[in-house]
PDB file of N, CA and C in Angstrom:
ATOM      1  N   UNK A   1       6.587 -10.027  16.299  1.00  0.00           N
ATOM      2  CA  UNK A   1       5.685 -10.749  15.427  1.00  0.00           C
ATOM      3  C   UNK A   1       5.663 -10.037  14.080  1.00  0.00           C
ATOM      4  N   UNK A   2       5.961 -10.905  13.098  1.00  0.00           N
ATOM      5  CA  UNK A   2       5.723 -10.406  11.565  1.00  0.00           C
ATOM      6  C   UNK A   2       4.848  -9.736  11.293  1.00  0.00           C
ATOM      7  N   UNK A   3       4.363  -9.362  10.085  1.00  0.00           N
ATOM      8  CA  UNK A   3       2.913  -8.281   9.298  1.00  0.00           C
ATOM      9  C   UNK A   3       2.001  -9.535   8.715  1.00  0.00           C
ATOM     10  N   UNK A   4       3.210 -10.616   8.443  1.00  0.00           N
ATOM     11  CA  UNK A   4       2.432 -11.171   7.703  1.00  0.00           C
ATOM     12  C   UNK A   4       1.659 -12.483   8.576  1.00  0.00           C
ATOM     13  N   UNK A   5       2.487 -13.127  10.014  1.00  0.00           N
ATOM     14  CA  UNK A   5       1.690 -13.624  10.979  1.00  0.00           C
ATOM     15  C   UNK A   5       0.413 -12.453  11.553  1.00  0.00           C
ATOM     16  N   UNK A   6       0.444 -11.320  11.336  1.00  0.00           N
ATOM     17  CA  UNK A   6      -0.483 -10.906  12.560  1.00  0.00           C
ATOM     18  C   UNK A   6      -1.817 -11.283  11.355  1.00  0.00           C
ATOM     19  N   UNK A   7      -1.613 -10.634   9.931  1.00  0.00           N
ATOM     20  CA  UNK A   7      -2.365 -11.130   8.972  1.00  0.00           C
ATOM     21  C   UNK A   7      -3.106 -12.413   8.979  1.00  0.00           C
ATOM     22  N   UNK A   8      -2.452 -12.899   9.074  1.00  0.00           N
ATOM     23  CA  UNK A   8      -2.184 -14.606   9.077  1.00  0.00           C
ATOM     24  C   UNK A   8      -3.393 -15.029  10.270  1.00  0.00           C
ATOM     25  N   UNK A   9      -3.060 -14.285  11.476  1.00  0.00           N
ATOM     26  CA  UNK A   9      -3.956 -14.673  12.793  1.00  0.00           C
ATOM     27  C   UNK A   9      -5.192 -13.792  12.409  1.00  0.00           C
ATOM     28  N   UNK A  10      -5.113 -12.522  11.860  1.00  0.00           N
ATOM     29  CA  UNK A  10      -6.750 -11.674  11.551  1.00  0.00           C
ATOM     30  C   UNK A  10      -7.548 -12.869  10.499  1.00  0.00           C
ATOM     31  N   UNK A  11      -6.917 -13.359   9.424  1.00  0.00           N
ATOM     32  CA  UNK A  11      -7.792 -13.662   8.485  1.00  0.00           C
ATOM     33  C   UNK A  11      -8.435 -15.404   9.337  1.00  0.00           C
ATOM     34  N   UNK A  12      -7.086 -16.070   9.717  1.00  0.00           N
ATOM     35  CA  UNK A  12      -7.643 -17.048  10.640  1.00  0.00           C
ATOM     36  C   UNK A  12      -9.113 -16.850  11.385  1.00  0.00           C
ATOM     37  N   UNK A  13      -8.603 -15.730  12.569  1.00  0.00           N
ATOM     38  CA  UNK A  13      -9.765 -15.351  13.399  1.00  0.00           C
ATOM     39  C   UNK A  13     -11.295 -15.261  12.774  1.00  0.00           C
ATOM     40  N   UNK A  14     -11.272 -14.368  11.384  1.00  0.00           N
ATOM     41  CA  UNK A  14     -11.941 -13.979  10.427  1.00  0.00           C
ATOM     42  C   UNK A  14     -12.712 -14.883   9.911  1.00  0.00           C
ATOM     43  N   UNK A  15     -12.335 -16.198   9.786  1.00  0.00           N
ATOM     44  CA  UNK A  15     -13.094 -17.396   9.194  1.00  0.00           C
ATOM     45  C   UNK A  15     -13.742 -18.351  10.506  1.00  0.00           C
ATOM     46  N   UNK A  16     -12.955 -18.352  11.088  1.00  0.00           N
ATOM     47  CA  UNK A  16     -13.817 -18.943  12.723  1.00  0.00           C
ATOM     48  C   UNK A  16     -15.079 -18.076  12.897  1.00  0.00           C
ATOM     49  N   UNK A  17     -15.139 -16.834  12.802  1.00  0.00           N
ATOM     50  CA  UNK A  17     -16.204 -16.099  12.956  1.00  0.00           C
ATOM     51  C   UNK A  17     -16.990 -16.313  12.290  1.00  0.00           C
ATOM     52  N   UNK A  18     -16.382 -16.199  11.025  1.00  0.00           N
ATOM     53  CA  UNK A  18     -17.492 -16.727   9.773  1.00  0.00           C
ATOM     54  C   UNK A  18     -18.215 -17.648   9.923  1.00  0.00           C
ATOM     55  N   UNK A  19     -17.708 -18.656  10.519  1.00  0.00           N
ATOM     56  CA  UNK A  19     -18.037 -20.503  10.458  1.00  0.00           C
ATOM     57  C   UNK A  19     -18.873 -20.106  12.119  1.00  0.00           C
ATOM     58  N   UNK A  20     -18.296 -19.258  13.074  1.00  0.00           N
ATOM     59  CA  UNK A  20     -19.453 -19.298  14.099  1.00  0.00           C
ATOM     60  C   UNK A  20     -20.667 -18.662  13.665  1.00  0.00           C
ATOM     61  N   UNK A  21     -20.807 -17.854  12.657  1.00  0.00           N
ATOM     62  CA  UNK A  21     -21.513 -16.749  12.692  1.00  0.00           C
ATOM     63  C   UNK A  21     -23.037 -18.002  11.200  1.00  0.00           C
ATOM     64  N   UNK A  22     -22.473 -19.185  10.556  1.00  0.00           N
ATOM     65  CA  UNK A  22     -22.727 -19.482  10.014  1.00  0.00           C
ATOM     66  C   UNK A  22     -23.872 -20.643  10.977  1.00  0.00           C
ATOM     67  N   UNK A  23     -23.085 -21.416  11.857  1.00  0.00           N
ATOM     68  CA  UNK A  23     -23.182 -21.844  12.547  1.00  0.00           C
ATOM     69  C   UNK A  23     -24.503 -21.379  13.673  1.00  0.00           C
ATOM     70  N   UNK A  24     -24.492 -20.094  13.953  1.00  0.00           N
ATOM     71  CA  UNK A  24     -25.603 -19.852  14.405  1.00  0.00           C
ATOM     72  C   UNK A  24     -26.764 -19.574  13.934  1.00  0.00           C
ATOM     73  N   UNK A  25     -26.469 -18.939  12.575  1.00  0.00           N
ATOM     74  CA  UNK A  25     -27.550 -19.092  11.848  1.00  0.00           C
ATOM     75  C   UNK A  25     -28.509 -20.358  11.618  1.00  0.00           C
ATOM     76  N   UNK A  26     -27.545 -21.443  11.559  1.00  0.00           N
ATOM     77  CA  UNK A  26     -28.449 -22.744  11.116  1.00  0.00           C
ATOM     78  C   UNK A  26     -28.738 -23.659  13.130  1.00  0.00           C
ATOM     79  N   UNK A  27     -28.491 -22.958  13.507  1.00  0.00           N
ATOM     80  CA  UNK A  27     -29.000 -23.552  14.545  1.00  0.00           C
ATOM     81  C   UNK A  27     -30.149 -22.558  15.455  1.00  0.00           C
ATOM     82  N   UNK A  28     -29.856 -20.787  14.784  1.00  0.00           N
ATOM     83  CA  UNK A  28     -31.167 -20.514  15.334  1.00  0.00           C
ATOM     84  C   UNK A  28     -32.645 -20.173  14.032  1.00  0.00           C
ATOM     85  N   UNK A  29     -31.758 -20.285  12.756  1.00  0.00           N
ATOM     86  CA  UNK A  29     -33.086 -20.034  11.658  1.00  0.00           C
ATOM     87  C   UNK A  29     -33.261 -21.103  10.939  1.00  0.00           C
ATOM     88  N   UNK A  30     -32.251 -22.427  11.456  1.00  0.00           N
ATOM     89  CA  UNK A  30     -32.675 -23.783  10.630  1.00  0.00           C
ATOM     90  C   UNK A  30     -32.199 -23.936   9.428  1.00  0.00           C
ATOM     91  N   UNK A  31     -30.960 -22.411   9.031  1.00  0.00           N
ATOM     92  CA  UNK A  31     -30.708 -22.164   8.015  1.00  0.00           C
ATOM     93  C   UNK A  31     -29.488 -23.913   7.525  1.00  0.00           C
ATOM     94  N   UNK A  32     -29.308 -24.202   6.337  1.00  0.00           N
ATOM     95  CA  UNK A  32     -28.450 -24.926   6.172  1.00  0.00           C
ATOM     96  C   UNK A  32     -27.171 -24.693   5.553  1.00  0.00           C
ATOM     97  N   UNK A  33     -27.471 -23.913   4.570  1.00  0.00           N
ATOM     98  CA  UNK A  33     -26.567 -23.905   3.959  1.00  0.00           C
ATOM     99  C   UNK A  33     -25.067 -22.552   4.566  1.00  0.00           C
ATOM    100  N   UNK A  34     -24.072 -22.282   3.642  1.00  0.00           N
ATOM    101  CA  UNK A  34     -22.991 -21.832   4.335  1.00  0.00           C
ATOM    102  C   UNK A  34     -23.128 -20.440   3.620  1.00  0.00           C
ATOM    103  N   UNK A  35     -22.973 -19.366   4.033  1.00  0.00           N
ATOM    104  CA  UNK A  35     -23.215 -18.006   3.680  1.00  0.00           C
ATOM    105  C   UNK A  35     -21.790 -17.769   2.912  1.00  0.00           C
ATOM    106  N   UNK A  36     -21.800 -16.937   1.606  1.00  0.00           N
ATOM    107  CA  UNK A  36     -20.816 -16.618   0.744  1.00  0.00           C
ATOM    108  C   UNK A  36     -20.204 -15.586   1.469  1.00  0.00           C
ATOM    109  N   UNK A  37     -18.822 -15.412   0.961  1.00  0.00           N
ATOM    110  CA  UNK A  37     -18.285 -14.292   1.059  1.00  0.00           C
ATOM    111  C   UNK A  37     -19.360 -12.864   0.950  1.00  0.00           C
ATOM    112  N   UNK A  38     -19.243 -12.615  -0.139  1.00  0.00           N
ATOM    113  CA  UNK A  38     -20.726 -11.860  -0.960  1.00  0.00           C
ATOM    114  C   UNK A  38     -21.432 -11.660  -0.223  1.00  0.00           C
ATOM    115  N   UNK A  39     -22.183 -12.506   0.282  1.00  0.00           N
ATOM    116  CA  UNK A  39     -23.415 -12.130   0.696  1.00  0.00           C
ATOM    117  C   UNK A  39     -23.186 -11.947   2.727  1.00  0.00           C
ATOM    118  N   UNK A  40     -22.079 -12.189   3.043  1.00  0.00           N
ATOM    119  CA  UNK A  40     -21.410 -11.724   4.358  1.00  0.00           C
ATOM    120  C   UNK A  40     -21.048 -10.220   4.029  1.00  0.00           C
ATOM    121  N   UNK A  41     -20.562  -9.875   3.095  1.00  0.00           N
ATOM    122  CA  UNK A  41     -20.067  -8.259   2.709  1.00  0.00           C
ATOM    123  C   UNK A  41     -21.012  -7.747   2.537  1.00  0.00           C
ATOM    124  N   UNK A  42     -22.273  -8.038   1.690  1.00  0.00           N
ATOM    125  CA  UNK A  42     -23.155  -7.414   1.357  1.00  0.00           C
ATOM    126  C   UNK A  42     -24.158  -7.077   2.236  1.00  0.00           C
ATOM    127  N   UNK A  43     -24.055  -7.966   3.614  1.00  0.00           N
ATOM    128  CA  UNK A  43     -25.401  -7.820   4.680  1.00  0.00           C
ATOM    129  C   UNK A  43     -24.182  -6.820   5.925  1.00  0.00           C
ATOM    130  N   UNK A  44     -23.255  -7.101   5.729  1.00  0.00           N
ATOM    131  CA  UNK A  44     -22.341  -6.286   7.026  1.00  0.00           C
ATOM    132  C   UNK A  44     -21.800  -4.963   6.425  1.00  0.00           C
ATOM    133  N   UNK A  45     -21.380  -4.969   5.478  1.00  0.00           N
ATOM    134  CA  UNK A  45     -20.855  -3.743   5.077  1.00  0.00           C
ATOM    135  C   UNK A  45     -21.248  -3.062   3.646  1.00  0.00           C
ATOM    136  N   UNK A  46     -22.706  -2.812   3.338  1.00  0.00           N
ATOM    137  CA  UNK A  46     -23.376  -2.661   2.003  1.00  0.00           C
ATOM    138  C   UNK A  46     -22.401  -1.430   1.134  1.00  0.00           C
ATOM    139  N   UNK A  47     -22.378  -0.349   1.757  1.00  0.00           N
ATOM    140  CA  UNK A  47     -21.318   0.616   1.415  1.00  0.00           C
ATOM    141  C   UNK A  47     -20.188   0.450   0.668  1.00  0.00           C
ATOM    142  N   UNK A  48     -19.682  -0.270   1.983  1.00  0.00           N
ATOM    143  CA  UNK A  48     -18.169  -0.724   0.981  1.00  0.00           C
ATOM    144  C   UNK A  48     -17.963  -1.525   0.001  1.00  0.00           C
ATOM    145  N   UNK A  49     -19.304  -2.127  -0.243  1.00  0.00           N
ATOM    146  CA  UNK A  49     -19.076  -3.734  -1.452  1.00  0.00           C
ATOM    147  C   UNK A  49     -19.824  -2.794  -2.197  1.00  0.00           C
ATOM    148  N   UNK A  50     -20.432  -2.084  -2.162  1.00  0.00           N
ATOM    149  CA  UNK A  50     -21.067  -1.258  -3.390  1.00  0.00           C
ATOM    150  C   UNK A  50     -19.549  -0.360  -4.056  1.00  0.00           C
ATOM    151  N   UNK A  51     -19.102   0.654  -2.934  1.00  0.00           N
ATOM    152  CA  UNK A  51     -18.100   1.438  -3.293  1.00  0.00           C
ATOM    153  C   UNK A  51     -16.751   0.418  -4.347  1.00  0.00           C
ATOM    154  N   UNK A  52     -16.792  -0.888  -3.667  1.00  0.00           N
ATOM    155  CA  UNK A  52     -15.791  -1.691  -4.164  1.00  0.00           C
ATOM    156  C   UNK A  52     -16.089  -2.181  -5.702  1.00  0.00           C
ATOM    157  N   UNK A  53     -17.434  -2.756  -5.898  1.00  0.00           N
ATOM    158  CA  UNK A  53     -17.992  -3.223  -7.503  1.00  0.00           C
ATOM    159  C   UNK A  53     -17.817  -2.270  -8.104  1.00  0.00           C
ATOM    160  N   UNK A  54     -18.707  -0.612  -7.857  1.00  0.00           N
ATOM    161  CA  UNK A  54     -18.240   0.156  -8.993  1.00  0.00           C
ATOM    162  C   UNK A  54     -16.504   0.688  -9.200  1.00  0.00           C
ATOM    163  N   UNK A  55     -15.764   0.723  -8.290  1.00  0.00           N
ATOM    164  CA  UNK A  55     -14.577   1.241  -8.524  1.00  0.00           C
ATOM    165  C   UNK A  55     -13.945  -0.020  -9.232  1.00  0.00           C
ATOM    166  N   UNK A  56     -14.312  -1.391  -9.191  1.00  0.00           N
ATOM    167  CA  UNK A  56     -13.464  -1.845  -9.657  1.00  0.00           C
ATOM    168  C   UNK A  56     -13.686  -2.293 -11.201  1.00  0.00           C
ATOM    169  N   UNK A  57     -15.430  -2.806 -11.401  1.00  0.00           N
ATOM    170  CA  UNK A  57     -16.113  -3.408 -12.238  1.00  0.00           C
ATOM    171  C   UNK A  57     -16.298  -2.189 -13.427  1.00  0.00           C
ATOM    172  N   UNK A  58     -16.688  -0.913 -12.717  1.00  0.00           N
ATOM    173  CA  UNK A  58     -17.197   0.365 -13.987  1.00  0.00           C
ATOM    174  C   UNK A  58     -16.226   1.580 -14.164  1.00  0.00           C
ATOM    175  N   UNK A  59     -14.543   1.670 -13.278  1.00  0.00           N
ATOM    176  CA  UNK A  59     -14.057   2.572 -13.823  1.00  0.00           C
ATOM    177  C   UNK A  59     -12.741   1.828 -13.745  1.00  0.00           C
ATOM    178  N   UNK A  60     -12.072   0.715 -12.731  1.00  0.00           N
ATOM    179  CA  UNK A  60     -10.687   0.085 -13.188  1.00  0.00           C
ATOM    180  C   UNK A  60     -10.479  -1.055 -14.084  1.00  0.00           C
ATOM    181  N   UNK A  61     -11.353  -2.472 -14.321  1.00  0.00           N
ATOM    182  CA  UNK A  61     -10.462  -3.250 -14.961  1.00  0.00           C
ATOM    183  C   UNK A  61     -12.083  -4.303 -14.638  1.00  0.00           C
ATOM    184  N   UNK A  62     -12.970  -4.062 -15.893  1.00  0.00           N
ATOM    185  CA  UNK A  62     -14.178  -4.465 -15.612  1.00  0.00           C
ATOM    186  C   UNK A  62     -14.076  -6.394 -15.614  1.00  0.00           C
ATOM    187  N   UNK A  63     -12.866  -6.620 -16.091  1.00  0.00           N
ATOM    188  CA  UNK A  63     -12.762  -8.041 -16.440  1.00  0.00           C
ATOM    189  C   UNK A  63     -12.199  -8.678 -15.294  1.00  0.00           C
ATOM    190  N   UNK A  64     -12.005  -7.747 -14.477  1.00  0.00           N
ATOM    191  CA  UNK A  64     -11.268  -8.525 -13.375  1.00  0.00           C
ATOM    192  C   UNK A  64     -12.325  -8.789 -12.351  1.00  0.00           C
ATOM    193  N   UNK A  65     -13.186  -7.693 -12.437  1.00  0.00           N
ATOM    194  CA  UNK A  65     -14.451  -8.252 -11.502  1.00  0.00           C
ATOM    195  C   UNK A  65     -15.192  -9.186 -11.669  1.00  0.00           C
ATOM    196  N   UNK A  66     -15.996  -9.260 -12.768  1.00  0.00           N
ATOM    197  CA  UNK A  66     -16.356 -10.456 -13.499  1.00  0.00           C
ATOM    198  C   UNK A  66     -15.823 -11.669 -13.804  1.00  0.00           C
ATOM    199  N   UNK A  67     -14.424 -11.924 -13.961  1.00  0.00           N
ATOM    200  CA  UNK A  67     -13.564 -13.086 -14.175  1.00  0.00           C
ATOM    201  C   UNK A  67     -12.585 -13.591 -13.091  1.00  0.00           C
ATOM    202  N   UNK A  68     -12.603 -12.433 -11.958  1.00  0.00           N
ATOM    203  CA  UNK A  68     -11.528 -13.266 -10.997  1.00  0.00           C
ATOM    204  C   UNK A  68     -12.260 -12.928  -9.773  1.00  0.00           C
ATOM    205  N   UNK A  69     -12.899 -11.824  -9.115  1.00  0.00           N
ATOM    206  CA  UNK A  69     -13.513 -11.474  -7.938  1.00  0.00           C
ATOM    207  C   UNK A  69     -15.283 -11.950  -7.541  1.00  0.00           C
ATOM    208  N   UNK A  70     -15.977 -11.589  -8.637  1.00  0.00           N
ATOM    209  CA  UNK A  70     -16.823 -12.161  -8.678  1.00  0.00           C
ATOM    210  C   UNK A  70     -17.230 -13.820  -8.147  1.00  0.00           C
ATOM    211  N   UNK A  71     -16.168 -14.442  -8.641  1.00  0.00           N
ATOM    212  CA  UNK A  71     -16.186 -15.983  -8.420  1.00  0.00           C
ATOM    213  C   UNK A  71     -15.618 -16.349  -7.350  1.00  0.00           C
ATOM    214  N   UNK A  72     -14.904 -15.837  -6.642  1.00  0.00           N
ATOM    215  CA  UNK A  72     -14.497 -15.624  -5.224  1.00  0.00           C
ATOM    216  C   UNK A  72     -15.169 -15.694  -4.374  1.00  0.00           C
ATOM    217  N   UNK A  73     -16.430 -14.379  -4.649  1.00  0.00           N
ATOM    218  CA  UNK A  73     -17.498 -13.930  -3.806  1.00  0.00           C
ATOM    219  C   UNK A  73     -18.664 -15.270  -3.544  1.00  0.00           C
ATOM    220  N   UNK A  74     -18.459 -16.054  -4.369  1.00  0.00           N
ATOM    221  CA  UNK A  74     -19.442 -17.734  -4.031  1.00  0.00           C
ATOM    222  C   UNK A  74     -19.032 -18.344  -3.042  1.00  0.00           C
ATOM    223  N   UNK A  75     -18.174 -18.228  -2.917  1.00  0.00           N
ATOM    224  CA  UNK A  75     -17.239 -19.705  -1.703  1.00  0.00           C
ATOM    225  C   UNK A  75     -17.987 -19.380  -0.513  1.00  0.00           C
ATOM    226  N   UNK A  76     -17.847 -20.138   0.529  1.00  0.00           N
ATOM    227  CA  UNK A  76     -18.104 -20.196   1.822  1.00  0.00           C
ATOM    228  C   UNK A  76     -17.028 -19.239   2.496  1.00  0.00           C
ATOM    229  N   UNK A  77     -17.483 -17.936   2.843  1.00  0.00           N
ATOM    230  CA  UNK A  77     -16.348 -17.038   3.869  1.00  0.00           C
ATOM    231  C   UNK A  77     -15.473 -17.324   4.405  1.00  0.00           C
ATOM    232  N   UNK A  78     -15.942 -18.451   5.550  1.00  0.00           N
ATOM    233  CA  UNK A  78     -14.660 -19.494   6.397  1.00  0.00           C
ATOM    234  C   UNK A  78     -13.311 -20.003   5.896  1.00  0.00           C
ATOM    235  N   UNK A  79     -13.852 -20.766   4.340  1.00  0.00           N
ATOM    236  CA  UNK A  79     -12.712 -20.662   3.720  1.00  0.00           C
ATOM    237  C   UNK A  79     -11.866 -19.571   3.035  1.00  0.00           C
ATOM    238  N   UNK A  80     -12.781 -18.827   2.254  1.00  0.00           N
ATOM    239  CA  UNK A  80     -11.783 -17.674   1.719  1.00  0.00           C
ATOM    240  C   UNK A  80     -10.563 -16.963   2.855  1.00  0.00           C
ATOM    241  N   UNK A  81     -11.322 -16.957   3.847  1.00  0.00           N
ATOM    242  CA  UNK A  81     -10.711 -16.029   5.122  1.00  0.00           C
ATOM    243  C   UNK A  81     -10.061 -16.868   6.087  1.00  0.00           C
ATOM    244  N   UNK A  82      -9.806 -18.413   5.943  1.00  0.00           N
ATOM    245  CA  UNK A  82      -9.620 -19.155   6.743  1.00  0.00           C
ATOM    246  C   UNK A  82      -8.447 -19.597   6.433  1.00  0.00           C
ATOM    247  N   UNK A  83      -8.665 -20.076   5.529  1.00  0.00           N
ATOM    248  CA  UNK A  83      -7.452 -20.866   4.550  1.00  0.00           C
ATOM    249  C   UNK A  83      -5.996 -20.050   3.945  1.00  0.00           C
ATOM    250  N   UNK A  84      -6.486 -19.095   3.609  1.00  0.00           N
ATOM    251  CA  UNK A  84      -5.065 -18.149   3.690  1.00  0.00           C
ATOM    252  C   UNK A  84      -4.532 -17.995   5.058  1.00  0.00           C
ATOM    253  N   UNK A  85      -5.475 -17.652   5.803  1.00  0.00           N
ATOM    254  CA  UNK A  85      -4.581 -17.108   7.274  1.00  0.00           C
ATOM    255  C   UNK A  85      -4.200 -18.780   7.679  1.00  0.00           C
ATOM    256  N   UNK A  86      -4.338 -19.631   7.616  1.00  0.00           N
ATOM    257  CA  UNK A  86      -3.775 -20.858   8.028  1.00  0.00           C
ATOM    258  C   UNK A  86      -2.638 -21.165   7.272  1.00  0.00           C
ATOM    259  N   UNK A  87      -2.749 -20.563   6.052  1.00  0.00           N
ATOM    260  CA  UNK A  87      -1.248 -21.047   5.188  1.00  0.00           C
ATOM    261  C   UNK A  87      -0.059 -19.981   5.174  1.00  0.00           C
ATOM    262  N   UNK A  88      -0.794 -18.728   5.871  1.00  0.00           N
ATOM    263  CA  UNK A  88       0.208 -17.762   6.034  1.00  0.00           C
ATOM    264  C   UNK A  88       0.845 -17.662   7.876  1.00  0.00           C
ATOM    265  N   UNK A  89      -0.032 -18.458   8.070  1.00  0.00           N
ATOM    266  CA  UNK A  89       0.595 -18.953   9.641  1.00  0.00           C
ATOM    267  C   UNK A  89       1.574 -20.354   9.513  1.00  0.00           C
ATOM    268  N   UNK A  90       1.293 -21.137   8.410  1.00  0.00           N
ATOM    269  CA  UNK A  90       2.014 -22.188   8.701  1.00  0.00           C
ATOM    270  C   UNK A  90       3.467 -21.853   8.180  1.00  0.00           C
ATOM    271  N   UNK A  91       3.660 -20.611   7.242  1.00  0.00           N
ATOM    272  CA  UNK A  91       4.374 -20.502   5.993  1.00  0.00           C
ATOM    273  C   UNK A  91       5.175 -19.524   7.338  1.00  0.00           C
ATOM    274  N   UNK A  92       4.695 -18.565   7.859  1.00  0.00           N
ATOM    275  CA  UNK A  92       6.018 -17.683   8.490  1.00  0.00           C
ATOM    276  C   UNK A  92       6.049 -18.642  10.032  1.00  0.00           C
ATOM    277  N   UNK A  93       5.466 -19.915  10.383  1.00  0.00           N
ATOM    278  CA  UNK A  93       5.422 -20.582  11.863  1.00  0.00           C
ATOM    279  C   UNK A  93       4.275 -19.900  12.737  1.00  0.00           C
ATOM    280  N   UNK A  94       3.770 -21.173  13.392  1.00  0.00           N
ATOM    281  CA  UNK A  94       3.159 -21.082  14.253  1.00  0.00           C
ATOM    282  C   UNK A  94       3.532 -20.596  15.543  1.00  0.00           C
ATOM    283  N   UNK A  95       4.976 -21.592  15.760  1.00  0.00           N
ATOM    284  CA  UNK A  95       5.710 -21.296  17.744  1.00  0.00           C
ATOM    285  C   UNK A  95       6.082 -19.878  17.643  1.00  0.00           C
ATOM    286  N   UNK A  96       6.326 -19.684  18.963  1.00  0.00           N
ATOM    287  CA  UNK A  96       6.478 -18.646  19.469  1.00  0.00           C
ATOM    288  C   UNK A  96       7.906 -18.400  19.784  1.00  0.00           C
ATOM    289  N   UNK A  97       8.702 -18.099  19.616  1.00  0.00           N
ATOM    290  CA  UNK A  97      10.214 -18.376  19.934  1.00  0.00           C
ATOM    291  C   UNK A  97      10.148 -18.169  21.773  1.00  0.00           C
ATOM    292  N   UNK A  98      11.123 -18.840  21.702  1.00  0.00           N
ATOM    293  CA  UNK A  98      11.621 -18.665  23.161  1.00  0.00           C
ATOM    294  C   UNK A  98      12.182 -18.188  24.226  1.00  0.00           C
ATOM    295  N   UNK A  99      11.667 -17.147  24.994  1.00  0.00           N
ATOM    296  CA  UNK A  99      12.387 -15.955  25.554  1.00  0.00           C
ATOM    297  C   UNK A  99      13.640 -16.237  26.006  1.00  0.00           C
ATOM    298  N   UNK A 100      14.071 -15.241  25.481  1.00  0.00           N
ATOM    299  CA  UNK A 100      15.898 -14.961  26.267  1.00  0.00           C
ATOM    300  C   UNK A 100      15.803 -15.069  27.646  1.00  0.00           C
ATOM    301  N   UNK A 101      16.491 -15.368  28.326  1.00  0.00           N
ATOM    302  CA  UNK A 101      17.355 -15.756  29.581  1.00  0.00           C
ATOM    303  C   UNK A 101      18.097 -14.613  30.021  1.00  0.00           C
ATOM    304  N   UNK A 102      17.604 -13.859  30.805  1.00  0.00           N
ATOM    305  CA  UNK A 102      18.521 -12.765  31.322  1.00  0.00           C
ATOM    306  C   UNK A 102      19.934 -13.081  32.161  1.00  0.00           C
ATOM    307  N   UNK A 103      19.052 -13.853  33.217  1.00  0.00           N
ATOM    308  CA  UNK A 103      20.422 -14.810  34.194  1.00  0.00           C
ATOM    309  C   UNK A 103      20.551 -15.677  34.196  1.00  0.00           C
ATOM    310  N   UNK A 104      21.611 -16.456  34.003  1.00  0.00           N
ATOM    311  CA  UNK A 104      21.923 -17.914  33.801  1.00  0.00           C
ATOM    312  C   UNK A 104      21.781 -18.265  32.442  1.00  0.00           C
TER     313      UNK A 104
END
C-alpha cells in the first residue's frame, strides 16, 4: 500500500469521525450547526494550535496565516479532512489488487 493511500484512508477516516463526532453533538446537545476545523483543533489539541498560530502567524510568514490558513480553519472538519482523503484514494485507486497464485 502507497504513503499516499494510507494518507488518503487516515484523512478519510478523519472526517467520518468528524461528521460522527458532529453528529453526536447535535443529537445529544441539540447542537445544529457543524463544528469548524478550528474550533475541533482548538477544543482537542489547544497546545498544538496555539504552538502552530504563533510559529506560523508571528515568526514565519504572517500572511499566510491570515490569508490562506485562517480561512481554512471555518469549513466544516468532515470536509477539510474528508474530501482530500477521498480524492487521494480515488487518484492512487480504491481496489485492492489481486493476490498472486502460488499454484496453478
Amino acid at each position: 500500500m502507497s504513503v499516499l493511500r494510507v494518507i488518503g484512508w487516515l484523512l478519510l477516516l478523519s472526517g467520518i469521525a468528524a461528521l460522527g463526532f458532529d453528529a453526536y453533538m447535535g443529537f445529544t446537545h441539540g447542537a445544529d450547526a457543524l463544528s469548524s476545523l478550528g474550533t475541533l483543533w482548538q477544543q482537542f489539541l489547544p497546545d498544538s494550535f496555539a504552538f502552530t498560530r504563533t510559529l506560523i502567524r508571528d515568526r514565519l510568514w504572517p500572511s499566510a496565516w491570515n490569508e490562506a490558513i485562517e480561512p481554512v480553519l471555518f469549513f466544516p472538519a468532515w470536509i477539510v479532512l474528508g474530501l482530500p482523503g477521498v480524492l487521494l484514494l480515488v487518484v492512487t485507486g480504491f481496489r485492492r489488487k489481486k493476490p498472486r497464485r502460488i499454484f496453478g
